[in-house]
Protein backbone atom coordinates (compact mmCIF):
# COMPACT_ATOMS: atom_id res chain seq x y z
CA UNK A 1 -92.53 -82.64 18.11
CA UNK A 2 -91.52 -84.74 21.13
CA UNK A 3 -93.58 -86.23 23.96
CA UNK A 4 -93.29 -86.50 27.65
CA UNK A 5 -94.28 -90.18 28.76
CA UNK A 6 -95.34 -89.93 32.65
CA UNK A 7 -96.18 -93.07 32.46
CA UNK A 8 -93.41 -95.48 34.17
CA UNK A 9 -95.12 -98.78 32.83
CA UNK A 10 -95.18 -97.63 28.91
CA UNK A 11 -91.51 -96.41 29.90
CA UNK A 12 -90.42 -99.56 31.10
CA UNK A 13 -91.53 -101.71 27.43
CA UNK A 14 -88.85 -101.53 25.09
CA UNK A 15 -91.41 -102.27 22.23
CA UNK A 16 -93.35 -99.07 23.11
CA UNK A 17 -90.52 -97.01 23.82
CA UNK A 18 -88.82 -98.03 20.30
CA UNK A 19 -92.75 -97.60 18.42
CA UNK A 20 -93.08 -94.13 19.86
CA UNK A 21 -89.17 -92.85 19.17
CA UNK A 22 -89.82 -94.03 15.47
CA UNK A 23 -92.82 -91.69 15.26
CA UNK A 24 -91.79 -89.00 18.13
CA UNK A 25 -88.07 -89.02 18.27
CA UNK A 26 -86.15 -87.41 21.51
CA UNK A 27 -89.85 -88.09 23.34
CA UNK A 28 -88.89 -87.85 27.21
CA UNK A 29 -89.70 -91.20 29.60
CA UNK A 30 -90.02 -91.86 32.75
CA UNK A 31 -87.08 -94.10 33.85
CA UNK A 32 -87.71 -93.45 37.92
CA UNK A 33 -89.60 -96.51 37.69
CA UNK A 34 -92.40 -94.83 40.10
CA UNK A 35 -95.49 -92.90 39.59
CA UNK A 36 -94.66 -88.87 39.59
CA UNK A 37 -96.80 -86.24 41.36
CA UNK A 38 -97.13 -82.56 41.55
CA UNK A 39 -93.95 -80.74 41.11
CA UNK A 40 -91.93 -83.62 39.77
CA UNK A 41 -95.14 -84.17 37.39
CA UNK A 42 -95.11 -80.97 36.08
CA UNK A 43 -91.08 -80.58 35.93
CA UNK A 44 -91.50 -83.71 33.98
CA UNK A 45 -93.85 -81.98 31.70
CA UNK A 46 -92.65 -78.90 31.02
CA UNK A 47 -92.09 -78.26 27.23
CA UNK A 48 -93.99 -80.65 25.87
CA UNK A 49 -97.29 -80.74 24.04
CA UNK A 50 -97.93 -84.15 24.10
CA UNK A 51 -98.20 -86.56 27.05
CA UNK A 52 -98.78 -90.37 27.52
CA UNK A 53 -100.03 -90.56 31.37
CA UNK A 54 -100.87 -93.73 33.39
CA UNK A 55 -101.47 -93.64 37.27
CA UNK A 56 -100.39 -90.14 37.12
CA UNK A 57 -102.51 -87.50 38.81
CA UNK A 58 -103.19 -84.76 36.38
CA UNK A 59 -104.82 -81.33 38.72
CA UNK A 60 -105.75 -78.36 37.97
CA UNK A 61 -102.29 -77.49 39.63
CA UNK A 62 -100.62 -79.17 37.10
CA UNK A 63 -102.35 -77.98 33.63
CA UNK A 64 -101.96 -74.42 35.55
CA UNK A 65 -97.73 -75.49 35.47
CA UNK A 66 -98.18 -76.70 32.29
CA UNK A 67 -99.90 -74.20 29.85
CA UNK A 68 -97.81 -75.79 26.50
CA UNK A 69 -99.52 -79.07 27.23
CA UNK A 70 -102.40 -79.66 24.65
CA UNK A 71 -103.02 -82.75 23.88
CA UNK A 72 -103.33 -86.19 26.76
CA UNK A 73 -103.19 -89.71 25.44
CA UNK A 74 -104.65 -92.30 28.22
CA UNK A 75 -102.68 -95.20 29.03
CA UNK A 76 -105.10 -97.85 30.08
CA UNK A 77 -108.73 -97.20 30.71
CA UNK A 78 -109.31 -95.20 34.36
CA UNK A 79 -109.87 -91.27 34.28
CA UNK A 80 -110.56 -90.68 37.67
CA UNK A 81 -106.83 -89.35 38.10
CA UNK A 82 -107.17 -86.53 35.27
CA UNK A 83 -109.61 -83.45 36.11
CA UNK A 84 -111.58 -83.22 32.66
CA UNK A 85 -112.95 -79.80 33.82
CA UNK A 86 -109.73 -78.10 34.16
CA UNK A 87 -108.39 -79.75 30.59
CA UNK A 88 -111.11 -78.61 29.24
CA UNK A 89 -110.98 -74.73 30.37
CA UNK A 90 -107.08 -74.90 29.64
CA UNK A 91 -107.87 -76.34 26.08
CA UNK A 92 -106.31 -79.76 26.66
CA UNK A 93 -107.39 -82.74 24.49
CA UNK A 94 -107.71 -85.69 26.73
CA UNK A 95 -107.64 -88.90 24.77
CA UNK A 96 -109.14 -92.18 25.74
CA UNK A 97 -109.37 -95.79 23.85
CA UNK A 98 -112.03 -97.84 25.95
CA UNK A 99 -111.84 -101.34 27.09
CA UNK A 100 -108.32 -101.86 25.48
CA UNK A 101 -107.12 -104.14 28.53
CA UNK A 102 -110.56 -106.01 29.57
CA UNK A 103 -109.32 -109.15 28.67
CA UNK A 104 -106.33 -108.82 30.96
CA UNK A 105 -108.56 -107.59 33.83
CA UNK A 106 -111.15 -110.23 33.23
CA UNK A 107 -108.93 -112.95 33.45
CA UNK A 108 -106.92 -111.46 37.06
CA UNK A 109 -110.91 -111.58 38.05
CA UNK A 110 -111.84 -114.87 37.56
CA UNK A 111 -108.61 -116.05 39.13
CA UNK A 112 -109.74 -114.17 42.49
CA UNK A 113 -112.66 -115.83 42.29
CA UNK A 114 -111.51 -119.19 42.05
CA UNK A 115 -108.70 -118.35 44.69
CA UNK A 116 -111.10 -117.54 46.91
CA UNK A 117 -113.63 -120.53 46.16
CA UNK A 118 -110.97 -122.81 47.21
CA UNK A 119 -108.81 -120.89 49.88
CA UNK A 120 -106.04 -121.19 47.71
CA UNK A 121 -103.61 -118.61 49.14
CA UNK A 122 -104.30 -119.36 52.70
CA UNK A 123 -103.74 -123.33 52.00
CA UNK A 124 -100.47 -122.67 50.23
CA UNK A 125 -99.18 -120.86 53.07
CA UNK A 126 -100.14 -123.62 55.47
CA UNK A 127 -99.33 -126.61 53.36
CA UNK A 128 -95.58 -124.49 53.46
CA UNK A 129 -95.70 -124.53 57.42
CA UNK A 130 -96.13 -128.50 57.45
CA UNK A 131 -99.92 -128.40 57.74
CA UNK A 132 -102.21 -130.86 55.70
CA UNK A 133 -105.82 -129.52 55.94
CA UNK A 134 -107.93 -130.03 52.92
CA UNK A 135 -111.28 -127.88 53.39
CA UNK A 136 -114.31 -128.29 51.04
CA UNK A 137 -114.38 -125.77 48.50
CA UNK A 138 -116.88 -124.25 45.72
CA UNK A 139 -117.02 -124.55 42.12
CA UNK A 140 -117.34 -121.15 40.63
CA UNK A 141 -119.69 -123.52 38.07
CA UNK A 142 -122.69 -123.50 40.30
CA UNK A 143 -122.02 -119.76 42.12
CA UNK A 144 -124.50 -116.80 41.23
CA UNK A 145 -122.30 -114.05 40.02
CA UNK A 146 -123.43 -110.28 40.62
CA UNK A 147 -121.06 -107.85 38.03
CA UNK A 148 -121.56 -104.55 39.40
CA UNK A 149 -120.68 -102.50 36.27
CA UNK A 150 -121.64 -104.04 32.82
CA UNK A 151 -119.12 -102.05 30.52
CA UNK A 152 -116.70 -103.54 28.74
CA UNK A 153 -114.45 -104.96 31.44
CA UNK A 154 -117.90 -106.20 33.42
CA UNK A 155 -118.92 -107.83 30.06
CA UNK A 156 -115.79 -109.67 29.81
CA UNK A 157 -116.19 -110.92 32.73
CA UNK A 158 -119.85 -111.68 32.75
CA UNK A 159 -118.91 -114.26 29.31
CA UNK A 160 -116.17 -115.90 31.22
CA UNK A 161 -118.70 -116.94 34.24
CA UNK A 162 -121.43 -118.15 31.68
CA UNK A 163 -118.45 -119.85 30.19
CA UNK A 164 -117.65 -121.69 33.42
CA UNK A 165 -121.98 -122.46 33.80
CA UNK A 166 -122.38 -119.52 36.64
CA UNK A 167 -125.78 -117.77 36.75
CA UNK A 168 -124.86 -114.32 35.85
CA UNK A 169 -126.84 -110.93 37.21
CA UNK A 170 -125.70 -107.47 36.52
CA UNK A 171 -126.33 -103.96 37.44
CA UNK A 172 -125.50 -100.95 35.34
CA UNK A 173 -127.42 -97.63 35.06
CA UNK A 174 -126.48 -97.78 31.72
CA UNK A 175 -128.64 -100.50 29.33
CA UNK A 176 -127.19 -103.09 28.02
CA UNK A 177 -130.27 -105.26 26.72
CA UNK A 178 -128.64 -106.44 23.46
CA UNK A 179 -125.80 -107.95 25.41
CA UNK A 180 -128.34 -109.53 28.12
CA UNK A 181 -130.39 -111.13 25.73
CA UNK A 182 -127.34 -112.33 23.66
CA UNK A 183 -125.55 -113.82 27.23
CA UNK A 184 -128.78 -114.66 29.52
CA UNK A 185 -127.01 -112.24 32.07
CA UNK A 186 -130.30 -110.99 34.19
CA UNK A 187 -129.98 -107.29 34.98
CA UNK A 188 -130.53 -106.08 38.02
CA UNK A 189 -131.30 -103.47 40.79
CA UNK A 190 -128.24 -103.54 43.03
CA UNK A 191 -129.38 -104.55 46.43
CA UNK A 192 -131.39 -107.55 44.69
CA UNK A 193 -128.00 -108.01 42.86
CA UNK A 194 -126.51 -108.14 46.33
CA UNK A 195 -128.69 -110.31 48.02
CA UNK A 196 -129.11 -112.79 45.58
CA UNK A 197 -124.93 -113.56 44.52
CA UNK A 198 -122.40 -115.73 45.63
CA UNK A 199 -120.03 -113.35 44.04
CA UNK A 200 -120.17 -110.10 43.64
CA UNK A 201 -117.44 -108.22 41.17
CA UNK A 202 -116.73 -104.62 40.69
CA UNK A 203 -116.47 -102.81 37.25
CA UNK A 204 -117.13 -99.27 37.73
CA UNK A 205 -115.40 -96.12 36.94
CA UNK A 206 -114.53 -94.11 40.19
CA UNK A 207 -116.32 -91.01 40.77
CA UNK A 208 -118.49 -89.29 42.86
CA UNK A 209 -121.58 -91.13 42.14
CA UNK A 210 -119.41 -94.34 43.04
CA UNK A 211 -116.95 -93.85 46.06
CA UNK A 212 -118.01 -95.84 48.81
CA UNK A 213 -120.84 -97.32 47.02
CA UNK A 214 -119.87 -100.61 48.44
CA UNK A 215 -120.23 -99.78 52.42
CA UNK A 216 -121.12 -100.88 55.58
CA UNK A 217 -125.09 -101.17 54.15
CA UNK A 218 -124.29 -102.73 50.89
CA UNK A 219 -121.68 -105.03 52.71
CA UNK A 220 -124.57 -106.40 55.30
CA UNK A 221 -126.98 -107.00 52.27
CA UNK A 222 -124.46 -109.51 51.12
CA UNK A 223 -124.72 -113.78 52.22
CA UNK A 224 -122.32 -114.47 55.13
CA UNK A 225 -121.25 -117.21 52.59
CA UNK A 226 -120.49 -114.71 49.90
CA UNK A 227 -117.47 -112.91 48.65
CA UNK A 228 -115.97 -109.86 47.44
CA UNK A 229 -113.99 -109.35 44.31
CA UNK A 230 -112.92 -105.87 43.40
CA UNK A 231 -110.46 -105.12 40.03
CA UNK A 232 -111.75 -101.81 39.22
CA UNK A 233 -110.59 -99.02 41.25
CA UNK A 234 -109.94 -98.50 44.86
CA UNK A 235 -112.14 -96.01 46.89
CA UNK A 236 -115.61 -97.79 45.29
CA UNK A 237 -115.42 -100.23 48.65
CA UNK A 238 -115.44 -98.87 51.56
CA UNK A 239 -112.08 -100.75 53.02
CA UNK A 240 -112.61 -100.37 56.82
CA UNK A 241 -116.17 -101.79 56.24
CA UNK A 242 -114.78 -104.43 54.47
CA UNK A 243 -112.12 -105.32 57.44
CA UNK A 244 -115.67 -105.56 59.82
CA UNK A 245 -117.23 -107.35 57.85
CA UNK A 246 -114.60 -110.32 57.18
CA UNK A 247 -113.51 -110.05 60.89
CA UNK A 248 -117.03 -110.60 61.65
CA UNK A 249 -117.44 -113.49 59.58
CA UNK A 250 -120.52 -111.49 57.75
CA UNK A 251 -119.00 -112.07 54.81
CA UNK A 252 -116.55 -115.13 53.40
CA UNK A 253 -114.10 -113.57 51.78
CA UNK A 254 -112.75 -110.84 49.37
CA UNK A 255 -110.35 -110.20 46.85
CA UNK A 256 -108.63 -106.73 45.97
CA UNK A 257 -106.54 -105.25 42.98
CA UNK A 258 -107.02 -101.95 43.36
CA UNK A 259 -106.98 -99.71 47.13
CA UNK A 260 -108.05 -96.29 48.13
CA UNK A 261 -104.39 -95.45 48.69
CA UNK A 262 -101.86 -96.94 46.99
CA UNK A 263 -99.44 -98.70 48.08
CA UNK A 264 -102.04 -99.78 50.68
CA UNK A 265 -99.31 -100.09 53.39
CA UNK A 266 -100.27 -100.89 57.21
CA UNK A 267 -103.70 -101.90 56.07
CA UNK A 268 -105.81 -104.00 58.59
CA UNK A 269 -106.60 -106.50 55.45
CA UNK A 270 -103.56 -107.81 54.61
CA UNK A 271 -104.00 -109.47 58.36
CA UNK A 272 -106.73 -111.50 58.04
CA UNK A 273 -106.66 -115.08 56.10
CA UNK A 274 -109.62 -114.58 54.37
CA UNK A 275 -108.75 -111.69 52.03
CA UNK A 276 -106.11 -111.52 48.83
CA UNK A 277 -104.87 -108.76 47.96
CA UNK A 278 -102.79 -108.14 44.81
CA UNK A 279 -100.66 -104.79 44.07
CA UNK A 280 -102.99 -103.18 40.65
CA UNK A 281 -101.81 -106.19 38.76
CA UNK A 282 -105.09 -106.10 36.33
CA UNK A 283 -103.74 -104.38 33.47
CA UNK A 284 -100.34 -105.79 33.86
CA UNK A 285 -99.99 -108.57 31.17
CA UNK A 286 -97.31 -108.88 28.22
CA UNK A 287 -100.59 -108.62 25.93
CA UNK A 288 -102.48 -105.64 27.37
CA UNK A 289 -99.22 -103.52 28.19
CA UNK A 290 -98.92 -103.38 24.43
CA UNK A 291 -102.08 -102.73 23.45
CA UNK A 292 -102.55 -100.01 25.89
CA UNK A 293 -99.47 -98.27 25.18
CA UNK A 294 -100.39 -99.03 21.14
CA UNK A 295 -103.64 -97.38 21.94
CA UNK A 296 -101.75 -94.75 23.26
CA UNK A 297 -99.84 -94.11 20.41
CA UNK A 298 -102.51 -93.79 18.46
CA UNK A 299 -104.25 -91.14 20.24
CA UNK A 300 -101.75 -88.61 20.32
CA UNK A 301 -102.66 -88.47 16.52
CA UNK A 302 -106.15 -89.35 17.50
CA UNK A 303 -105.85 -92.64 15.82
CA UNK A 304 -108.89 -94.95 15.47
CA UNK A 305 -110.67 -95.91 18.50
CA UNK A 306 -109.58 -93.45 20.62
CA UNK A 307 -112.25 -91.32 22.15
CA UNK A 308 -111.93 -87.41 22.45
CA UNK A 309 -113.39 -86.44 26.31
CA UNK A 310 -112.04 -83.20 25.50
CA UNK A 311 -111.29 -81.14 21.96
CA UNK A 312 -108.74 -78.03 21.86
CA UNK A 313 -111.21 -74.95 20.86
C-alpha cells in the first residue's frame, strides 16, 4: 500500500520521508515545495488510499475526484481546510492527533508578545537607518493576558504567562475548571475578557461560529494601550478592522501568524509600524515538524493518540 503525502512540509523532512518509506514504500511526496489545490490536488491523489495532508484544501470536489481515497492522516492540528461532511458521506476516515505542536505555537506567541511590549521590530529597523531612540517599554510580567481559546495550544500558553507573573483570564465555551483551579487562570465572558487585558491571544479553531469573531465591536472593546496577538488561524480577526483600528491608534499594536488569505500579499498591515506579521511560522520548529509528521504516521494505522473525526462504514 503506498501513500500520497500533499503535504509539502512533511515532504521536505528527510527524517519523515525516510520513517514513512520504511513503513509505506514507493509513498508519493510532494516535492513542488508549495501547497496544491483542486486539480493538481486531486491529480496528486489519484490512486492512493492513504493521504498525509497539511495546508491542503480537501472539498467535496476533491473526495468526488478521488473515490479510492479512504483514509486522511492530519498533519498538524487545524481542520478547517478538510470538509468532514463530505468525508464522511464518501466514507473517508479523517485522522487527527490534538495539540501535537502547542509547544511550538506557544512559544512563537509569547515572542509576539514580548516583540510587541518593547517595539522590537520597529526599533531594529530604525537603529539600522542610524536612529538611536530608546522608548519605554512593558514587561509582559505585570500585563493582564486574555487567551481567547483555552484548548491545548491556549493552555500552553496560559502556563507560560503565569510563568513570566502575568494575570491570566480566559474564555472558552468549553470548561476547563480543573485546569483553572490548578493555574489561577480566571475564566471569563469574552467582552469582560476584552476589556479587562493588556493582551489578548487567539486559540480557536476556525469555523463558522468563529470567523470574524474578532471585529470592528470586539476590536473597540479593547484598551487603546492594548494589543493583538493572533497564532491560530486567519479569518477569526477581522483584518480590515484591525488596519482601523491600529491606524487609529485605538489599539497599540498587533501581532499575526496566520491571515485570511495566504500569502497575505498587498495587505494594508504590513504598512503600518505597529503591527508584525510573520508568514504561518507557528508550527514550524525542528521539534514540532517531527512530531506532527510522527503523529501522522501513526494515524494512517490509527496509532495511539490519534483521534477518528470520521470512521469508514
Amino acid at each position: 500500500m503506498k501513500v500520497a503525502v500533499a503535504s509539502a512540509s512533511f515532504s521536505r523532512n528527510p527524517t519523515l520521508r525516510a520513517e514513512l518509506t520504511l513503513r509505506y514504500p514507493g509513498s508519493r511526496f510532494n516535492d513542488t515545495n508549495r501547497v496544491l489545490e483542486g486539480d493538481e490536488l486531486v491529480a496528486f491523489l489519484r490512486g492512493h488510499s492513504r493521504a498525509i495532508t497539511g495546508l491542503d484544501v480537501l472539498s467535496d470536489a476533491v473526495f468526488c475526484g478521488v473515490p479510492e481515497l479512504r483514509l486522511v492522516s492530519k498533519y498538524g492540528v487545524g481542520l478547517d481546510m478538510i470538509d468532514i461532511d463530505s468525508a464522511r458521506r464518501h466514507g473517508v476516515s479523517v485522522r487527527w492527533t490534538p495539540g501535537v505542536n502547542r509547544q511550538a505555537v506557544a512559544e512563537l506567541t509569547i515572542g509576539l508578545m514580548i516583540a510587541l511590549c518593547r517595539a522590537i521590530v520597529p526599533l531594529s529597523r530604525e537603529l539600522s537607518d542610524g536612529s538611536w531612540r530608546r522608548p519605554v517599554g512593558r514587561q509582559l510580567s505585570s500585563a493582564v493576558v486574555g487567551v481567547v481559546g483555552c484548548g491545548a495550544i491556549g493552555q500552553s500558553v496560559a502556563r507560560l504567562c503565569t510563568a513570566f507573573g502575568s494575570t491570566v483570564l480566559a474564555h472558552d465555551i468549553r470548561a476547563y475548571d480543573d485546569f483553572y483551579v490548578a493555574t489561577g487562570v480566571k475564566p471569563l465572558a469574552l467582552d469582560a475578557l476584552l476589556e479587562a487585558s493588556d493582551i489578548v491571544t487567539i486559540h480557536l479553531p476556525l469555523d463558522a461560529s468563529t470567523r470574524g469573531l474578532i471585529d470592528a465591536r470586539a476590536l473597540a472593546l479593547m484598551k487603546p494601550t492594548a494589543f493583538l496577538v493572533n497564532t491560530a488561524r486567519g479569518g477569526i480577526v477581522d483584518e480590515p478592522a484591525l488596519t482601523a483600528a491600529l491606524l487609529d491608534g485605538r489599539l497599540a499594536g498587533a501581532g499575526a501568524d496566520v491571515f485570511a488569505v495566504e500569502p497575505p500579499r498587498g495587505s494594508a498591515l504590513f504598512t503600518l509600524p505597529n503591527f508584525i506579521g510573520t508568514p504561518h511560522i507557528g508550527a514550524s520548529t525542528e521539534e514540532a515538524v517531527l512530531a506532527m509528521g510522527r503523529a501522522a504516521i501513526a494515524g494512517l494505522e490509527a496509532g495511539a493518540g490519534s483521534v477518528a473525526l470520521t470512521s469508514n462504514p
